[in-house]
Protein backbone atom coordinates (compact mmCIF):
# COMPACT_ATOMS: atom_id res chain seq x y z
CA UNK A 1 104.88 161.28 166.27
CA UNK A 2 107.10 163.75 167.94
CA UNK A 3 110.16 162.10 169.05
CA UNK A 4 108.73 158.71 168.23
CA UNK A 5 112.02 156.10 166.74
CA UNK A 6 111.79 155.63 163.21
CA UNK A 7 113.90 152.89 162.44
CA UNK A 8 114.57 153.37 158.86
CA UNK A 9 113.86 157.32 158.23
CA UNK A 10 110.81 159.75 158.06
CA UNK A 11 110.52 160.01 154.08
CA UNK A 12 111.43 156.90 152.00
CA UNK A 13 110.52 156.33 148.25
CA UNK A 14 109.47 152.74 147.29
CA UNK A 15 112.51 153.39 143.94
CA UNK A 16 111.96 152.56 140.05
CA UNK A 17 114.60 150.56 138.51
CA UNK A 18 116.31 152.74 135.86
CA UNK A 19 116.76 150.52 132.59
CA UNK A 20 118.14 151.32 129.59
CA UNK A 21 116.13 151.55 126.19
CA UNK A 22 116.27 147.56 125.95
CA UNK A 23 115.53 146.91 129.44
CA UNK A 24 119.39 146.62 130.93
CA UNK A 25 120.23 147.61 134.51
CA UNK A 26 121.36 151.13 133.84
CA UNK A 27 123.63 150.98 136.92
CA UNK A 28 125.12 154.58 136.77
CA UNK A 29 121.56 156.01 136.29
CA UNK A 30 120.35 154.25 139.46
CA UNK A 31 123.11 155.62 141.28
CA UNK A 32 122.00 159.11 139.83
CA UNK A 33 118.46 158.30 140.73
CA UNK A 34 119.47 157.24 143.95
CA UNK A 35 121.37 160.82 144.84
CA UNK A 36 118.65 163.01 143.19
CA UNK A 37 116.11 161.64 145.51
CA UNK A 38 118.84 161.90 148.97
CA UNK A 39 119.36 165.40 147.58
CA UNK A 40 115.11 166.10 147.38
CA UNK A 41 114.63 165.43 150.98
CA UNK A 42 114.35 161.43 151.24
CA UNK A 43 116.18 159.96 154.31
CA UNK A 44 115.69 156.26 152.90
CA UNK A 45 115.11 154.43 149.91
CA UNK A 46 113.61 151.07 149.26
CA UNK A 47 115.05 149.52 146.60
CA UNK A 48 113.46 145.90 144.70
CA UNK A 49 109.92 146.71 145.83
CA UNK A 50 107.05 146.12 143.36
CA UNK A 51 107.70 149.83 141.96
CA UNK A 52 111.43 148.53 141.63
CA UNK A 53 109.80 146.03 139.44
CA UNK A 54 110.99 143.05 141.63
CA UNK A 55 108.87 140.38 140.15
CA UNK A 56 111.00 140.64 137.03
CA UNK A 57 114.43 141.37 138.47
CA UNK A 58 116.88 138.74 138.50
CA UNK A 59 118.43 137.43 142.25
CA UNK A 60 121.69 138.30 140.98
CA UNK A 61 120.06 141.88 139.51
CA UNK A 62 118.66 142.64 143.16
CA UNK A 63 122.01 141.92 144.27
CA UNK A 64 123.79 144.32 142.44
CA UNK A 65 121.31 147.37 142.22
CA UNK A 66 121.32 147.38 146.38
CA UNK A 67 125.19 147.55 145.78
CA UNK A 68 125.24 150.11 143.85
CA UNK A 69 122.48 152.00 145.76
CA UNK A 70 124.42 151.53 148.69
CA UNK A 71 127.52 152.71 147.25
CA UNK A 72 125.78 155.99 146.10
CA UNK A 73 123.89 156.67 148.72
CA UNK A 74 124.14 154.35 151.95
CA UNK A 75 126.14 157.29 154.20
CA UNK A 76 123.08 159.54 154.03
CA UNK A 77 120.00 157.11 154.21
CA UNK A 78 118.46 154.05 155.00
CA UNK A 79 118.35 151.43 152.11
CA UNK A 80 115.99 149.07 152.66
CA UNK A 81 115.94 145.82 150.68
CA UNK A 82 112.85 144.44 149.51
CA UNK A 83 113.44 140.65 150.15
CA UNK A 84 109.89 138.85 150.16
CA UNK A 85 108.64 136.34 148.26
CA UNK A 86 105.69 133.38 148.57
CA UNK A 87 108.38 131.36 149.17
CA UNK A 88 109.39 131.38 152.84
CA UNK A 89 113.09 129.55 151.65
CA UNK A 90 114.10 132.17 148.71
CA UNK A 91 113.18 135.04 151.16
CA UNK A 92 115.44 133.99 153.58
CA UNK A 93 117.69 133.63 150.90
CA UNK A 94 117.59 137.13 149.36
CA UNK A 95 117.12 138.47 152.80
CA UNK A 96 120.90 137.07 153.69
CA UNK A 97 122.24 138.14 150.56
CA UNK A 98 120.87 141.63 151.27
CA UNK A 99 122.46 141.67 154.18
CA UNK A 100 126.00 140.88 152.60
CA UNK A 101 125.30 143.56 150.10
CA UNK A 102 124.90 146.50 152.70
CA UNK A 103 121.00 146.77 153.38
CA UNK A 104 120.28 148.77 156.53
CA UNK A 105 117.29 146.71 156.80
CA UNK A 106 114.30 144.51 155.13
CA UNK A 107 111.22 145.25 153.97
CA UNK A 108 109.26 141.88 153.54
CA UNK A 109 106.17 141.60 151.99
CA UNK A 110 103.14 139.52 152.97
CA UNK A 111 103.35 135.94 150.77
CA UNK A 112 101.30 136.30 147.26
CA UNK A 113 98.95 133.98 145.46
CA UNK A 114 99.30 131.55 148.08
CA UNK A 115 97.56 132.92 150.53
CA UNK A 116 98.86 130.98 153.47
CA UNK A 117 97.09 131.39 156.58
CA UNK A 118 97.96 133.58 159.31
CA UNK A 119 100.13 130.82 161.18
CA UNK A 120 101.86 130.32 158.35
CA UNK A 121 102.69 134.30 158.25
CA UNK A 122 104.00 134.16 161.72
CA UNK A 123 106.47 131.37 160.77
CA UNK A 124 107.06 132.87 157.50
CA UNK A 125 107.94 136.56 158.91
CA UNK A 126 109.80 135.10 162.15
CA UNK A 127 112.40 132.61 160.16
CA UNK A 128 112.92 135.77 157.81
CA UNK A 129 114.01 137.80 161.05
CA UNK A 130 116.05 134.82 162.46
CA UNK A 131 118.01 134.58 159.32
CA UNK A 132 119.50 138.03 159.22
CA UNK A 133 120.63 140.85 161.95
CA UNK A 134 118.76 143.52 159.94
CA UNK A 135 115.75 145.10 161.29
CA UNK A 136 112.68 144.03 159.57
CA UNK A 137 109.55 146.14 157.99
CA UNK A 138 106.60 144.00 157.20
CA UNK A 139 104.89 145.08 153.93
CA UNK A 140 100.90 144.82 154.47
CA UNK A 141 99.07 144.81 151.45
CA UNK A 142 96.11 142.60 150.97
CA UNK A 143 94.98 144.47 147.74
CA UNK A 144 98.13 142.90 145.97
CA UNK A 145 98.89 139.82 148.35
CA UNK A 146 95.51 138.71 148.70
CA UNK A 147 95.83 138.02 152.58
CA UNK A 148 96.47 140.37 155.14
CA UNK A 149 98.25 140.37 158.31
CA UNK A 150 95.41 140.64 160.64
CA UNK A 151 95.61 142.76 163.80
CA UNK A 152 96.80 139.60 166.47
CA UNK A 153 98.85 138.24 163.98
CA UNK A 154 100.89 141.66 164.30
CA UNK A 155 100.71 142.08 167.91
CA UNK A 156 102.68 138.73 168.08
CA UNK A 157 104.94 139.49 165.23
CA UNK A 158 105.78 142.73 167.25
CA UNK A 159 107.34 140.98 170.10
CA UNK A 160 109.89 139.91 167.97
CA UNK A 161 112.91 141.82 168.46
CA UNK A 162 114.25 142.44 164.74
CA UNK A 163 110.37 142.51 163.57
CA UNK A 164 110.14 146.49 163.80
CA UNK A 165 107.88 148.40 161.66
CA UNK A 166 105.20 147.99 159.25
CA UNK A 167 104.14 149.44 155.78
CA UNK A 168 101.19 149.86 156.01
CA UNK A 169 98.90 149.49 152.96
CA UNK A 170 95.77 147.67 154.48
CA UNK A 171 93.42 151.15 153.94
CA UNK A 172 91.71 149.95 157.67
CA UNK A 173 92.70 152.70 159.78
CA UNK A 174 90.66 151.01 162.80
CA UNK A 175 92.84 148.29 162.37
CA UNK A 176 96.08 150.48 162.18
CA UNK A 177 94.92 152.12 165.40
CA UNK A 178 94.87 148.99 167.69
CA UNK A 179 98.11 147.65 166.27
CA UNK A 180 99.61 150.76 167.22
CA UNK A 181 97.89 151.40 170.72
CA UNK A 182 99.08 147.40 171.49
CA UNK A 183 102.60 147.87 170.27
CA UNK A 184 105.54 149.19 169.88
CA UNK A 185 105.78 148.95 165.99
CA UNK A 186 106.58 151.79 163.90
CA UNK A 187 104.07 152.37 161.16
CA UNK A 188 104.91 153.36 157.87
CA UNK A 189 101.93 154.44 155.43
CA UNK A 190 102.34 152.92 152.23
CA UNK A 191 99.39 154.35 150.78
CA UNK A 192 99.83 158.28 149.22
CA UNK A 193 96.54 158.43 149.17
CA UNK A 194 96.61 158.07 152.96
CA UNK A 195 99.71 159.75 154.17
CA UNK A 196 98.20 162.43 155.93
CA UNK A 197 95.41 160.10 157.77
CA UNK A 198 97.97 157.66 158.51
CA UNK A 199 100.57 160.11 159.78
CA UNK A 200 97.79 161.99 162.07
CA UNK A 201 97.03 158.36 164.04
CA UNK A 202 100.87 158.12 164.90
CA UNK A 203 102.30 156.43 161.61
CA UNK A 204 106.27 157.61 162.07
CA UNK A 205 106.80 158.44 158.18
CA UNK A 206 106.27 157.41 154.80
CA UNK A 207 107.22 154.89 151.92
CA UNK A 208 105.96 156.55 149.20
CA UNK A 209 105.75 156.40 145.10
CA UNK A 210 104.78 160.25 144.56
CA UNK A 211 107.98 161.29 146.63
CA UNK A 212 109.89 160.45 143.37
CA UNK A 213 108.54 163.84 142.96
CA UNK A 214 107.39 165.45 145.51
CA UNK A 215 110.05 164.18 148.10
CA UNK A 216 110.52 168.30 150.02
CA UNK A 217 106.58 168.29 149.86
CA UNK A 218 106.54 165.14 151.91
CA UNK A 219 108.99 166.02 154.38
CA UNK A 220 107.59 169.19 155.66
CA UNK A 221 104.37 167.13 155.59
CA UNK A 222 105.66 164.81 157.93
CA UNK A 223 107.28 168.13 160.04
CA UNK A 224 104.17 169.47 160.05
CA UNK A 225 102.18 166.67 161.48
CA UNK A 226 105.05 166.23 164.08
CA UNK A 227 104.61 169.48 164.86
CA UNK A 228 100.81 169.61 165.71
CA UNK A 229 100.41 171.92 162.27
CA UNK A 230 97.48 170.52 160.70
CA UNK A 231 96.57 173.31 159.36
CA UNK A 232 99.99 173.31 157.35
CA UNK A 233 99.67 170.19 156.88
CA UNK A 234 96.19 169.78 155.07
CA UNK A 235 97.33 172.16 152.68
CA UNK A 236 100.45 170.32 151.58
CA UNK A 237 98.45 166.92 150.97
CA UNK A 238 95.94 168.95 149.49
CA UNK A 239 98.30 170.78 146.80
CA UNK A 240 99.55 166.76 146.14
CA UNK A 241 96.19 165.19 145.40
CA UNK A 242 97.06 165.99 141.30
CA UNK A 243 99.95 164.21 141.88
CA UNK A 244 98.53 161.18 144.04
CA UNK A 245 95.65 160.76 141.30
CA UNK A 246 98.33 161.07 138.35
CA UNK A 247 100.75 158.69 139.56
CA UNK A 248 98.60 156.22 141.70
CA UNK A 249 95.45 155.62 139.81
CA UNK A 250 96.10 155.97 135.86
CA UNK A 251 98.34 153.23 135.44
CA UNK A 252 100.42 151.34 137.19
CA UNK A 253 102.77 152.70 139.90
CA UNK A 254 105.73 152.13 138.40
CA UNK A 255 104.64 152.44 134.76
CA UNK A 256 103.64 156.62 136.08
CA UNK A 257 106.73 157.18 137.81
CA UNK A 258 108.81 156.85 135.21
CA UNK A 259 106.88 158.95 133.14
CA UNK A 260 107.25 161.77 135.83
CA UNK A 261 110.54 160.73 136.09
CA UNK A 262 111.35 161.64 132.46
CA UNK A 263 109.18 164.39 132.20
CA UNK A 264 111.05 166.27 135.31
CA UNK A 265 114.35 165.10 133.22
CA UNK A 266 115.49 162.96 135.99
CA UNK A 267 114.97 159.95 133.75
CA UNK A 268 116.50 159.03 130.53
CA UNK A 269 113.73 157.20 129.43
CA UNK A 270 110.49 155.55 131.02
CA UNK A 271 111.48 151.78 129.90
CA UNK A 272 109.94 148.74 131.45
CA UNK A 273 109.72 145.29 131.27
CA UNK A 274 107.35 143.18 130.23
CA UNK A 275 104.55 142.51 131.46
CA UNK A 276 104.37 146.19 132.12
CA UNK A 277 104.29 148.49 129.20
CA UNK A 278 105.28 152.21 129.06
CA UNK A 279 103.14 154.95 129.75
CA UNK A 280 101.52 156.05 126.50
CA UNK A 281 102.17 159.42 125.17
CA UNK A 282 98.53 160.15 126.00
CA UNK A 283 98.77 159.13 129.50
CA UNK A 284 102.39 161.06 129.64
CA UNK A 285 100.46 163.93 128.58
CA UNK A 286 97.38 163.70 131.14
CA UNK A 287 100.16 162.97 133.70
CA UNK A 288 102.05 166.31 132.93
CA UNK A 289 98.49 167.76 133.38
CA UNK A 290 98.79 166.58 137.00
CA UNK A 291 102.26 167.27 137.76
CA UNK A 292 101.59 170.83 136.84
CA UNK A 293 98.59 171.09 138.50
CA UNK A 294 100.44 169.62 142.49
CA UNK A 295 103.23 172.45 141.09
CA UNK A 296 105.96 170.02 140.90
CA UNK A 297 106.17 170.68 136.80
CA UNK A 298 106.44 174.34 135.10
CA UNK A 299 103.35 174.55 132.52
């Protein structure tokens, strides 16, 4: 991984959505969210992912927290737009109006419900790329999307020249090693759960939910697996496994974070909206439990 291009940063948080108590943009708490997690060690944020709680954001909403991200934050990382849809038409869309609004690239998710088959991926990712002059991360993950983007599939999306990357959250590390002996794509884990795994096999860095927290953590990790320092670097994922199991498998992503996000005091609140739910004080509690226990809370 030494030396290897990473097109949009080592360490990138997938980024909550502040909101205010009745589920309002809180624009000048995103922009405070934004710097806090520049200042912890990220070198890019993705902003309207499914932790951003896209599916419930407006077009005009994604519009303007990218702007304001941008405006915060956009000399010192990569922001990354999350444009995709299951509609090939509105991504293209939001993927232009992304680009007007200062993204330093895309990350486009594999088509949802629909499950379209893989020719109908390769149009659907390649007219996304034509439509813009960003550089373009494809979001694998058949868990949520139903389909994935199977190995040949990527091996001709690679030879695209704006198709660059991948986030990786297919858990077939098999798989992950032939697209990445065949290609030139940078891989992105998008699992916590697998960072260290994925990193090891040549992933370039990270887009990560737990680095809301434990961004420094995940930085030397990646330093230490560029480095050759397993040994180092065992023991940081280890110490993080309280974390990864508080955050990633008691709730819903985005429902945890901003949990931790309040209980570190770097949230106002932990609103959501609907259908989500916030975390209940007995799952905030079991959650601190965690966060103390991966040493990124004082008991």
């Amino acid at each position: 991984m030494a030396g290897t291009p990473a097109p949009f940063g080592r360490v990138l948080t997938a980024m909550v959505t502040p909101m205010t108590a009745d589920g309002s943009l809180d624009d000048a708490g995103t922009q405070a969210l934004a710097t806090h997690l520049v200042d912890q060690g990220n070198d890019g944020l993705v902003i309207s992912g499914t932790t951003g709680e896209s599916p419930t954001t407006s077009d005009e909403e994604k519009d303007r927290l990218l702007r304001v991200v941008v405006e915060a934050v956009g000399d010192r990382a990569h922001v990354v737009a999350g444009v995709g849809t299951n509609d090939t038409a509105h991504t293209v869309e939001l993927a232009k109006r992304a680009e007007k609004a200062g993204a330093a690239g895309l990350l486009v998710v594999t088509p949802y419900y629909s499950k379209p088959p893989q020719a109908g991926l390769l149009e659907h990712f390649r007219k996304v790329a034509d439509a813009t002059a960003l550089p373009v991360m494809l979001y694998d993950i058949p868990g949520r999307s139903g389909v994935p983007i199977r190995t040949e599939t990527l091996l001709r999306l690679a030879e695209h020249d704006r198709i660059v990357a991948v986030k990786d959250a297919k858990g077939d590390l098999y798989e992950t090693s032939l697209v990445l002996a065949g290609s030139d794509l940078a891989y992105y884990s998008g699992e916590d759960a697998l960072n260290l795994p994925l990193l090891a096999l040549g992933a370039v860095g990270i887009v990560s939910v737990v680095a809301h927290v434990a961004a420094a953590e995940y930085a030397e990790l990646v330093r230490a697996v560029a480095a050759d320092d397993l040994v180092t670097a065992r023991r940081i994922n280890n110490a993080l496994i309280p974390a990864v199991r508080g955050i990633m498998t008691r709730t819903q992503g985005a429902i945890a974070v901003k949990a931790a996000l309040e209980l570190t005091g770097v949230l106002a609140n932990r609103s959501v909206r609907p259908p989500l739910v916030p975390a209940t004080d007995d799952e905030v509690a079991e959650l601190r439990t965690e966060l103390v226990a991966a040493g990124l809370l004082a008991s």
